[in-house]
N, C-alpha and C. Protein backbone atom coordinates (compact mmCIF):
# COMPACT_ATOMS: atom_id res chain seq x y z
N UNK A 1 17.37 -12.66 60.98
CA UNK A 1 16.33 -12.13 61.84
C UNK A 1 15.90 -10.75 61.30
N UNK A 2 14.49 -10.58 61.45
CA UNK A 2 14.37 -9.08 60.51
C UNK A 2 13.77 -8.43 61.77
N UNK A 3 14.30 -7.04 61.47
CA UNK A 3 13.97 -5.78 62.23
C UNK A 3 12.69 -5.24 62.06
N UNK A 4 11.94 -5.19 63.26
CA UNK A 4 10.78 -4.06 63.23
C UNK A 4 11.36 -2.72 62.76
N UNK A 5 10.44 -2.52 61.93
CA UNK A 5 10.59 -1.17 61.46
C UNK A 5 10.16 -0.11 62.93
N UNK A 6 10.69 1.18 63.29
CA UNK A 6 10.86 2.17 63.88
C UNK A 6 9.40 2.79 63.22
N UNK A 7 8.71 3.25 64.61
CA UNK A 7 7.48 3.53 64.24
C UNK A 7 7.67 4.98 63.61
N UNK A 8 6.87 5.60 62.80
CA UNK A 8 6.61 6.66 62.16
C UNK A 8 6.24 7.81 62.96
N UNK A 9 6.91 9.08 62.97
CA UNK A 9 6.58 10.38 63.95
C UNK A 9 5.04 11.33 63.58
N UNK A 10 5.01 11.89 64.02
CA UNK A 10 3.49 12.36 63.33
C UNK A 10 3.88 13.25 62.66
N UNK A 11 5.15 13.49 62.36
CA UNK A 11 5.62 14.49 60.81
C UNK A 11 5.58 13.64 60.00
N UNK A 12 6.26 12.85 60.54
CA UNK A 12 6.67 11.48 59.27
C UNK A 12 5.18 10.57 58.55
N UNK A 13 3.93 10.86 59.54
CA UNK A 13 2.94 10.09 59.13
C UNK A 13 2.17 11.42 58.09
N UNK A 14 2.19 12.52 58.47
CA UNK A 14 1.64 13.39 57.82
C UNK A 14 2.19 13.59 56.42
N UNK A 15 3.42 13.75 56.48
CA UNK A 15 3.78 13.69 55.05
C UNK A 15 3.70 12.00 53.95
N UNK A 16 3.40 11.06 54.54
CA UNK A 16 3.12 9.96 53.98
C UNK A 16 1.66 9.94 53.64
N UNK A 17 0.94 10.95 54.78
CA UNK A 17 -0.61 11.29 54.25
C UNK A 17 -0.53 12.02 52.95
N UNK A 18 -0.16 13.06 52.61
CA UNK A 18 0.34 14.11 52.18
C UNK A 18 0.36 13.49 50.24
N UNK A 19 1.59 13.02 50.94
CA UNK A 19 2.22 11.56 49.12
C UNK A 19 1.40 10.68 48.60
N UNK A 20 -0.32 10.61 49.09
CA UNK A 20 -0.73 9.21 49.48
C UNK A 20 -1.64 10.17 48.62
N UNK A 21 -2.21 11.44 48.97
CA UNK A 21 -3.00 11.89 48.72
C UNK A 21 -3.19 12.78 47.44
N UNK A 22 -1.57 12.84 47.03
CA UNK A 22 -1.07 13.98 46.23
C UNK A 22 -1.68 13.27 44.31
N UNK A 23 -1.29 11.80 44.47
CA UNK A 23 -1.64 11.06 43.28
C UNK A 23 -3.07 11.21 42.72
N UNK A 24 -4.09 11.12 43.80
CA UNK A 24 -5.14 11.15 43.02
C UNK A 24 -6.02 12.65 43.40
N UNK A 25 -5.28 13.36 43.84
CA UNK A 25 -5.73 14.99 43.57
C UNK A 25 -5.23 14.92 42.44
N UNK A 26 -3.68 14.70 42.06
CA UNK A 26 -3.14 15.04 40.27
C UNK A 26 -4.09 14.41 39.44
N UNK A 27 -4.62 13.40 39.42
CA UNK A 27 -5.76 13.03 38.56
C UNK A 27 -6.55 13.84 38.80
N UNK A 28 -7.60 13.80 39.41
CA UNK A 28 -8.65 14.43 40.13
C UNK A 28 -8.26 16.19 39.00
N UNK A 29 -7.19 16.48 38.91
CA UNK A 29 -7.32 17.94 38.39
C UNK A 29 -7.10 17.84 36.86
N UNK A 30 -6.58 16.72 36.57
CA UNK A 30 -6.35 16.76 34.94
C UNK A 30 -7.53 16.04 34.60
N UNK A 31 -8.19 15.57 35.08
CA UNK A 31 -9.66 14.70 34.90
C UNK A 31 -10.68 16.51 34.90
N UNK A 32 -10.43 16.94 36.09
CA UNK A 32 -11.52 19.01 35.77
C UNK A 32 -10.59 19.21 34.63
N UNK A 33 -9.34 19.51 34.04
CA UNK A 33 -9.65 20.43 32.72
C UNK A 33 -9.73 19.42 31.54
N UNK A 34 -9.50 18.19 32.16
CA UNK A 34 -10.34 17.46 30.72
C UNK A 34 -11.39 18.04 30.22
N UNK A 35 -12.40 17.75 31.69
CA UNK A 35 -13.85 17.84 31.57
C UNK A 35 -14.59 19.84 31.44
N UNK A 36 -13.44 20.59 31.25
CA UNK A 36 -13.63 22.03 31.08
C UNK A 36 -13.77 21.75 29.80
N UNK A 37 -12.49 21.71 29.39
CA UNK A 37 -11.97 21.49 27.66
C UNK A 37 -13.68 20.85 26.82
N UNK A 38 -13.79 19.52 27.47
CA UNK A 38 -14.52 19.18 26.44
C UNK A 38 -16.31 19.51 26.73
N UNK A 39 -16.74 19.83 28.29
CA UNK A 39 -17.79 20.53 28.49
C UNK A 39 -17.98 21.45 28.95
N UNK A 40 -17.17 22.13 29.01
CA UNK A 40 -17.46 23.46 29.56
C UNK A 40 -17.20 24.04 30.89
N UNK A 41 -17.30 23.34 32.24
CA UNK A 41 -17.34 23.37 33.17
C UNK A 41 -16.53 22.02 34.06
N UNK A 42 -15.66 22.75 35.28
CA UNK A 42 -14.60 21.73 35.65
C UNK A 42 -15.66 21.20 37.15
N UNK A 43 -16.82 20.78 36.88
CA UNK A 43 -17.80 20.18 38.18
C UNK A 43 -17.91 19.04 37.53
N UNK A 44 -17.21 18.12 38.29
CA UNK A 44 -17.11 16.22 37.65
C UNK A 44 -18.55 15.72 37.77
N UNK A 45 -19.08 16.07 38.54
CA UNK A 45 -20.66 15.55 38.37
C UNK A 45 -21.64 15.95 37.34
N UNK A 46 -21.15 17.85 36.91
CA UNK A 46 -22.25 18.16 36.00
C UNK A 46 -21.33 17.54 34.79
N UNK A 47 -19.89 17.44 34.46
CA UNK A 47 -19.02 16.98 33.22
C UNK A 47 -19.53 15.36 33.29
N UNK A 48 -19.95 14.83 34.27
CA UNK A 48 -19.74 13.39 33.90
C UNK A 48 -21.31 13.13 33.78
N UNK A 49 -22.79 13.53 34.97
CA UNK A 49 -23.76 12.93 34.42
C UNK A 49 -24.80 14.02 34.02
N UNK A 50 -24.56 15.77 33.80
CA UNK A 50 -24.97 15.99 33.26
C UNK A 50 -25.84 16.86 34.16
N UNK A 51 -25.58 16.48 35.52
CA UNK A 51 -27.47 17.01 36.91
C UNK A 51 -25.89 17.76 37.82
N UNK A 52 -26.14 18.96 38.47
CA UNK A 52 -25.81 19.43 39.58
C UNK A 52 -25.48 18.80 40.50
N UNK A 53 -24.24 19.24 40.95
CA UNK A 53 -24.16 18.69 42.28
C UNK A 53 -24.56 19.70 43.89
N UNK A 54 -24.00 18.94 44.58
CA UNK A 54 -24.19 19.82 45.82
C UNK A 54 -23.87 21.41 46.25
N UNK A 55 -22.26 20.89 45.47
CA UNK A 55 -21.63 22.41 45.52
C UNK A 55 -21.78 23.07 43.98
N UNK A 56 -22.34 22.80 43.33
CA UNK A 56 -22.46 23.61 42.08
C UNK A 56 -23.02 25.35 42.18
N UNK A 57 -22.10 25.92 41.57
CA UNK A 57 -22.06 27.31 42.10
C UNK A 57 -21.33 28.03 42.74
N UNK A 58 -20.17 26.88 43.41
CA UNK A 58 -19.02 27.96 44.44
C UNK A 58 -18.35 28.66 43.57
N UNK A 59 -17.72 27.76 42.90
CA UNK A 59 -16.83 28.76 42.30
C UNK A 59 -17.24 30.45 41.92
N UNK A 60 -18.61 30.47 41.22
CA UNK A 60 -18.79 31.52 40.52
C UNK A 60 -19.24 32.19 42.24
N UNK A 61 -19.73 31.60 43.07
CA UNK A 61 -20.24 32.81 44.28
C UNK A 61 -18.63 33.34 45.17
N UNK A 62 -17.56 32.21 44.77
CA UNK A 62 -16.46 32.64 44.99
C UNK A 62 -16.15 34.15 44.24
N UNK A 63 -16.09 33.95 43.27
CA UNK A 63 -15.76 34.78 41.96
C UNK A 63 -16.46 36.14 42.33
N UNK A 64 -17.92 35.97 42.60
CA UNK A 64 -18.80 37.12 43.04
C UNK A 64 -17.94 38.02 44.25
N UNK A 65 -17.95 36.57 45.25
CA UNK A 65 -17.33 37.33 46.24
C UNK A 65 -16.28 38.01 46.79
N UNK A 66 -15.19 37.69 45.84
CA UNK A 66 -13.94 38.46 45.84
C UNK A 66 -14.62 39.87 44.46
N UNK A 67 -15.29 40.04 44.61
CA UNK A 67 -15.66 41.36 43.51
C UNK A 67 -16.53 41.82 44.48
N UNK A 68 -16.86 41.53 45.82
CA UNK A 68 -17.62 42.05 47.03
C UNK A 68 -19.06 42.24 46.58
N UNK A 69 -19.32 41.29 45.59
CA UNK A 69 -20.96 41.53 45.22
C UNK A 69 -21.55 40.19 45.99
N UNK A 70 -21.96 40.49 47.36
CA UNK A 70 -22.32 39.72 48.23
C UNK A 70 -23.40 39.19 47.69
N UNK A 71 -24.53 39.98 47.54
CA UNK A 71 -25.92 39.32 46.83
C UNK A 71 -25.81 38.64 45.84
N UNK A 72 -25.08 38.72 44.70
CA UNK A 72 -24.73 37.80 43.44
C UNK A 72 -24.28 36.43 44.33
N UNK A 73 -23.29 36.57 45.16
CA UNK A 73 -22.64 35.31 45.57
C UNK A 73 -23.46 34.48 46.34
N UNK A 74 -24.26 34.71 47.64
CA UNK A 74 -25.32 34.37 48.21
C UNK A 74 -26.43 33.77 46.90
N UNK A 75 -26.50 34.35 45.64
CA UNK A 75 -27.50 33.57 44.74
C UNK A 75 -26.47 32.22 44.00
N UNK A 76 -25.65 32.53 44.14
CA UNK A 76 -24.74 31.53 43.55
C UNK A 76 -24.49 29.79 44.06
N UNK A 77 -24.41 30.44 45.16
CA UNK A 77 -24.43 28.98 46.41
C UNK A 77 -24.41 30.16 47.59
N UNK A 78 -25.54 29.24 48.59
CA UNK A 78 -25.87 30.37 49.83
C UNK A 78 -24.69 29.84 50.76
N UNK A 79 -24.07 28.81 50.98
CA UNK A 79 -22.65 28.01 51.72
C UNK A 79 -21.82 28.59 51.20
N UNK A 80 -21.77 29.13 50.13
CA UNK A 80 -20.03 29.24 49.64
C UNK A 80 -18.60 29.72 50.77
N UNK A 81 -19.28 30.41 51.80
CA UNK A 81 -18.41 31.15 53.30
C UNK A 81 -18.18 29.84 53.89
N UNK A 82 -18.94 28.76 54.01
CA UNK A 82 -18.68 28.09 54.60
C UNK A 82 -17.56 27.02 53.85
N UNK A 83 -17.05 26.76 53.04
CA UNK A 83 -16.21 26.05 52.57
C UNK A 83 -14.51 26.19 53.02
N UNK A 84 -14.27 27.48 53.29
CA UNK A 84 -12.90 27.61 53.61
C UNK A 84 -13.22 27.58 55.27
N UNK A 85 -14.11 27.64 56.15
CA UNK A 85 -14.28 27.17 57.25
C UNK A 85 -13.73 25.88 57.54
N UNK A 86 -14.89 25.21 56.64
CA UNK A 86 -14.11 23.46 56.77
C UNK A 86 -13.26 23.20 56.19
N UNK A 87 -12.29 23.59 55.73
CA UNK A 87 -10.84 23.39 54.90
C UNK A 87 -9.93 24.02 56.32
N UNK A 88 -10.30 25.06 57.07
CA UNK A 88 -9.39 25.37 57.37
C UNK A 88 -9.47 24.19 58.96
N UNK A 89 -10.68 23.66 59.36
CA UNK A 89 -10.68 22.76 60.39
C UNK A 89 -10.08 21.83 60.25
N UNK A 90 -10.84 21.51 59.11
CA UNK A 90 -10.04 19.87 58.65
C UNK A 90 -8.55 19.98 58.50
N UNK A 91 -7.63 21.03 57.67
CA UNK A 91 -6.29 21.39 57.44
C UNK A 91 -5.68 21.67 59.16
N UNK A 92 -6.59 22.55 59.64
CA UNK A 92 -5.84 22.12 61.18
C UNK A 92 -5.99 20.95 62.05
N UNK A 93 -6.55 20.42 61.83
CA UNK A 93 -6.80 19.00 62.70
C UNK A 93 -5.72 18.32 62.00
N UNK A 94 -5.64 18.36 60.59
CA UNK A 94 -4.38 17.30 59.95
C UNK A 94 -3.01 17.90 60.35
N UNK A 95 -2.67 19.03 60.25
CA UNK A 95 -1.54 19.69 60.94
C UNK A 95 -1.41 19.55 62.01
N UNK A 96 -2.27 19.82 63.31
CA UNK A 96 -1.57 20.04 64.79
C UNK A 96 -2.77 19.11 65.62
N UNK A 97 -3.13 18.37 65.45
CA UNK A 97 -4.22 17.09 65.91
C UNK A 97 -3.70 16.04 66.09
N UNK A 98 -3.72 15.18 67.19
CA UNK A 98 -3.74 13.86 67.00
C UNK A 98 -3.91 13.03 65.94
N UNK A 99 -3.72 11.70 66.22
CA UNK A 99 -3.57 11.18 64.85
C UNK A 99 -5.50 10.65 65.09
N UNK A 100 -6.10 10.43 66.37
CA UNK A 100 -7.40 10.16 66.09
C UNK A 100 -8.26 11.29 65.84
N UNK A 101 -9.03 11.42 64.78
CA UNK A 101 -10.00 12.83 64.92
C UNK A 101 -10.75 13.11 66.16
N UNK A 102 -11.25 13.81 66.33
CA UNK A 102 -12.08 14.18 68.00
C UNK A 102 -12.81 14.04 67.51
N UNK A 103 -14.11 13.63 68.74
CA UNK A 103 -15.52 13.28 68.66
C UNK A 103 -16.41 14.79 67.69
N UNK A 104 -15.35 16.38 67.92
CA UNK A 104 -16.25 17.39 67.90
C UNK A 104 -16.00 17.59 66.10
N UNK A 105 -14.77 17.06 65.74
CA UNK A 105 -14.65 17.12 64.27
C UNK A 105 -15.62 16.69 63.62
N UNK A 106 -15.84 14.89 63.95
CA UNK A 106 -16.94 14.35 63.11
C UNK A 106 -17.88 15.03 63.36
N UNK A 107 -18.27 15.19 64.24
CA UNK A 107 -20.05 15.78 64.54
C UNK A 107 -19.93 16.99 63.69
N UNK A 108 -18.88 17.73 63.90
CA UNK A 108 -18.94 19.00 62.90
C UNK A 108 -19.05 19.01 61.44
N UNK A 109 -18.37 18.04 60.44
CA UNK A 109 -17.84 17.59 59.76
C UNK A 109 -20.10 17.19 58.82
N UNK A 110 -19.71 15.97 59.81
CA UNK A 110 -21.19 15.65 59.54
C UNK A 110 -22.26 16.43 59.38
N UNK A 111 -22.59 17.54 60.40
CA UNK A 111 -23.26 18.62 60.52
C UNK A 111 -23.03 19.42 58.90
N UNK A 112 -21.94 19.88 58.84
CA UNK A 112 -22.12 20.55 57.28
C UNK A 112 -22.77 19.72 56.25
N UNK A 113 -22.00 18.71 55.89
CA UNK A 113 -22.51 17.83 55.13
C UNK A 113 -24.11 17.88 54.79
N UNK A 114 -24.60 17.52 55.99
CA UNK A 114 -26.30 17.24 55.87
C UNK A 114 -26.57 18.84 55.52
N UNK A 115 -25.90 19.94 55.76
CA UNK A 115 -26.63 21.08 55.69
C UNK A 115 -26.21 21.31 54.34
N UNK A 116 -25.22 21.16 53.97
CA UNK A 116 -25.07 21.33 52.11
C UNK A 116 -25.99 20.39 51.64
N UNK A 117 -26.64 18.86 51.93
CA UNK A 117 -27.68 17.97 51.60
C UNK A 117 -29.15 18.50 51.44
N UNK A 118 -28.81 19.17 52.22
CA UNK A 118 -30.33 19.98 52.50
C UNK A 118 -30.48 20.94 51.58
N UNK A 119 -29.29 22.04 51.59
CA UNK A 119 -29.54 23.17 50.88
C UNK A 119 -29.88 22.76 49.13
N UNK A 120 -28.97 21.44 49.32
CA UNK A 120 -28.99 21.42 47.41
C UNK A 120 -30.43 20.40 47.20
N UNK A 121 -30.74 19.77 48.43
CA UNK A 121 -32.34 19.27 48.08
C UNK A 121 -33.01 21.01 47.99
N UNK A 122 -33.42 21.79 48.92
CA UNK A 122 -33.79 23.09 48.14
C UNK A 122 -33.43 23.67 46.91
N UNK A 123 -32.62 23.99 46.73
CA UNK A 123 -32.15 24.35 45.34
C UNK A 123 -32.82 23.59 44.27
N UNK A 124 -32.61 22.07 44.53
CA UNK A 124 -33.52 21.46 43.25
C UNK A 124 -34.62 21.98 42.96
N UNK A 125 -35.19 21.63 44.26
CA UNK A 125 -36.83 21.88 44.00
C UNK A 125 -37.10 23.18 43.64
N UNK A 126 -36.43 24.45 44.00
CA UNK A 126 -36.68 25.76 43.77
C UNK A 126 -36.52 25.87 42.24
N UNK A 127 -34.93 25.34 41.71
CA UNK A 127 -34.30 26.04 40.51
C UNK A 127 -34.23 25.04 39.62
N UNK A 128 -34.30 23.62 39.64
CA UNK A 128 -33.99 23.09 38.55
C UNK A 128 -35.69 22.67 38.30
N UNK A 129 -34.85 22.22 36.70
CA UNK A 129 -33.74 22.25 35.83
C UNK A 129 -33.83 23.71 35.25
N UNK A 130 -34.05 24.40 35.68
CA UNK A 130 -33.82 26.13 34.28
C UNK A 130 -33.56 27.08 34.81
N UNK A 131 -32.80 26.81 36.16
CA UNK A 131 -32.05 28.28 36.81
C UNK A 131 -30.61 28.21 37.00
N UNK A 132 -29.71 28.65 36.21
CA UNK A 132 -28.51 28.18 36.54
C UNK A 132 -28.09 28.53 38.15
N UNK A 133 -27.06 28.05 38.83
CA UNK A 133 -26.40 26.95 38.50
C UNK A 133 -26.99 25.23 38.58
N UNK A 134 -28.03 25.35 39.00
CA UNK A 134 -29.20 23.94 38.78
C UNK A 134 -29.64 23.74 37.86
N UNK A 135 -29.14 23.62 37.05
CA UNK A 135 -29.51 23.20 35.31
C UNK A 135 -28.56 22.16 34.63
N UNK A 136 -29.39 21.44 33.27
CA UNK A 136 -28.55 20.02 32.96
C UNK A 136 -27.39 20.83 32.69
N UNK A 137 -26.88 20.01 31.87
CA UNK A 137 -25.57 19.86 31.23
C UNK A 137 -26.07 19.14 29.75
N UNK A 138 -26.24 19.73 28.57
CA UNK A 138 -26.60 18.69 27.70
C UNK A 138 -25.10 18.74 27.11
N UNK A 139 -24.10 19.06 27.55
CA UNK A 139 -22.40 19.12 27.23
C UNK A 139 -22.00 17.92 27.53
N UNK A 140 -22.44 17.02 28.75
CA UNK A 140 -21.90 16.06 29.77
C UNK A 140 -21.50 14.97 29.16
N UNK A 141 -20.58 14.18 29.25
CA UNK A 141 -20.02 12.72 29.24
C UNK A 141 -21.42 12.26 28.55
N UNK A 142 -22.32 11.84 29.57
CA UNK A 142 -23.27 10.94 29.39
C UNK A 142 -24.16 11.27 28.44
N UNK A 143 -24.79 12.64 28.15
CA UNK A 143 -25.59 12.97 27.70
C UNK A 143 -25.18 13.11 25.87
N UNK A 144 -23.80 13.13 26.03
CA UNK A 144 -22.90 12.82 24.55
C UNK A 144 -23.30 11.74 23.99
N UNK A 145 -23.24 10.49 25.16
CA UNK A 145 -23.01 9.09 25.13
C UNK A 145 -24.43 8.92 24.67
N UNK A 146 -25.48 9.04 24.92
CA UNK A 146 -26.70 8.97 24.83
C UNK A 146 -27.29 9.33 23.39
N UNK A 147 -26.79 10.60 23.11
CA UNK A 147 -26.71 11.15 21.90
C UNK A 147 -26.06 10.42 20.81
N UNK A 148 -25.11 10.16 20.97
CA UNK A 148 -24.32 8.70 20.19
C UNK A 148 -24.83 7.60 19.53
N UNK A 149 -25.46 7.17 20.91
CA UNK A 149 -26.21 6.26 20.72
C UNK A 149 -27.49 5.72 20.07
N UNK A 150 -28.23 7.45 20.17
CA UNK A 150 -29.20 7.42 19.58
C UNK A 150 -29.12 7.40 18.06
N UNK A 151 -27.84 7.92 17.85
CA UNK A 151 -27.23 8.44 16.18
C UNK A 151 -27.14 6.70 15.89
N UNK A 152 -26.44 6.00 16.24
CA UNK A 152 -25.86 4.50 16.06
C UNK A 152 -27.01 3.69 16.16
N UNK A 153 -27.91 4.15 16.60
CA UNK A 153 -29.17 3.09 16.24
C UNK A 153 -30.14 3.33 15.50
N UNK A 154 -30.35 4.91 14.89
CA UNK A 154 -30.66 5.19 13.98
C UNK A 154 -30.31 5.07 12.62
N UNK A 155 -28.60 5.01 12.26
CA UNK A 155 -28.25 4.47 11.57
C UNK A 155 -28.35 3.44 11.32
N UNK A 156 -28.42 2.29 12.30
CA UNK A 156 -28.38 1.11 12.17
C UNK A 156 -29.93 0.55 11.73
N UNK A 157 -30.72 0.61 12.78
CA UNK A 157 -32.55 0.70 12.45
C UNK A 157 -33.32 0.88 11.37
């Protein structure tokens, strides 16, 4: 006869979140200094297709902003304040929260989202392609691949 397993405590589920999650952050970070090493920059979207992403720019308005050059950082990404906001919601809701999220998380959650959606639809239209940090990548995965390609059929042709 087999035993139900003894249900899991919400320490015990958190740290199984925790182990679950830990594997493909370790990728996730040796995949950024791959993509430093061989283009320049550890943003998997500009290393892999070459176009900006949403958050392109924290880091350096981070960087600004611990050197208290507020205006540099604000040109960098105008959200960048807001990122350790939602790290620190989301990190407390996973720490001392129920195991269901609350209705006010998602809505919150969601709410940023569309407002980083928004900001980086502005940004395009303002800065790209020739204002950094909204500018290609001709470093990128793809844009290599492309380049390659063009070499391999020229040779070939």
């Amino acid at each position: 006869m087999h035993r139900r397993p003894r249900p899991m405590s919400n320490r015990e589920q958190r740290i199984a979140y925790v182990r679950k999650a830990a594997k493909p952050a370790a990728f996730l970070l040796v995949y950024m200094l791959i993509c430093r090493l061989v283009t320049g920059t550890i943003c998997v979207a500009e290393s892999s297709i070459g176009l900006p992403c949403p958050g392109c720019g924290l880091t350096r308005a981070w960087k600004a902003a611990l050197h208290l050059q507020w205006r540099e950082a604000f040109t960098w990404h105008p959200l960048f304040w807001l990122v350790p906001v939602i790290a620190a919601v989301w990190l407390g809701q996973l720490v001392w929260g129920k195991q269901k999220s609350p209705r006010w998380l998602t809505v919150f959650l969601i709410t940023c989202f569309s407002v980083f959606l928004i900001v980086y639809v502005v940004r395009m239209v303002l800065y790209f392609p020739h204002t950094a940090p909204m500018a290609t990548n001709p470093d990128s995965f793809t844009w290599r691949f492309v380049r390659a390609l063009r070499w391999l059929w020229g040779k070939v042709g």
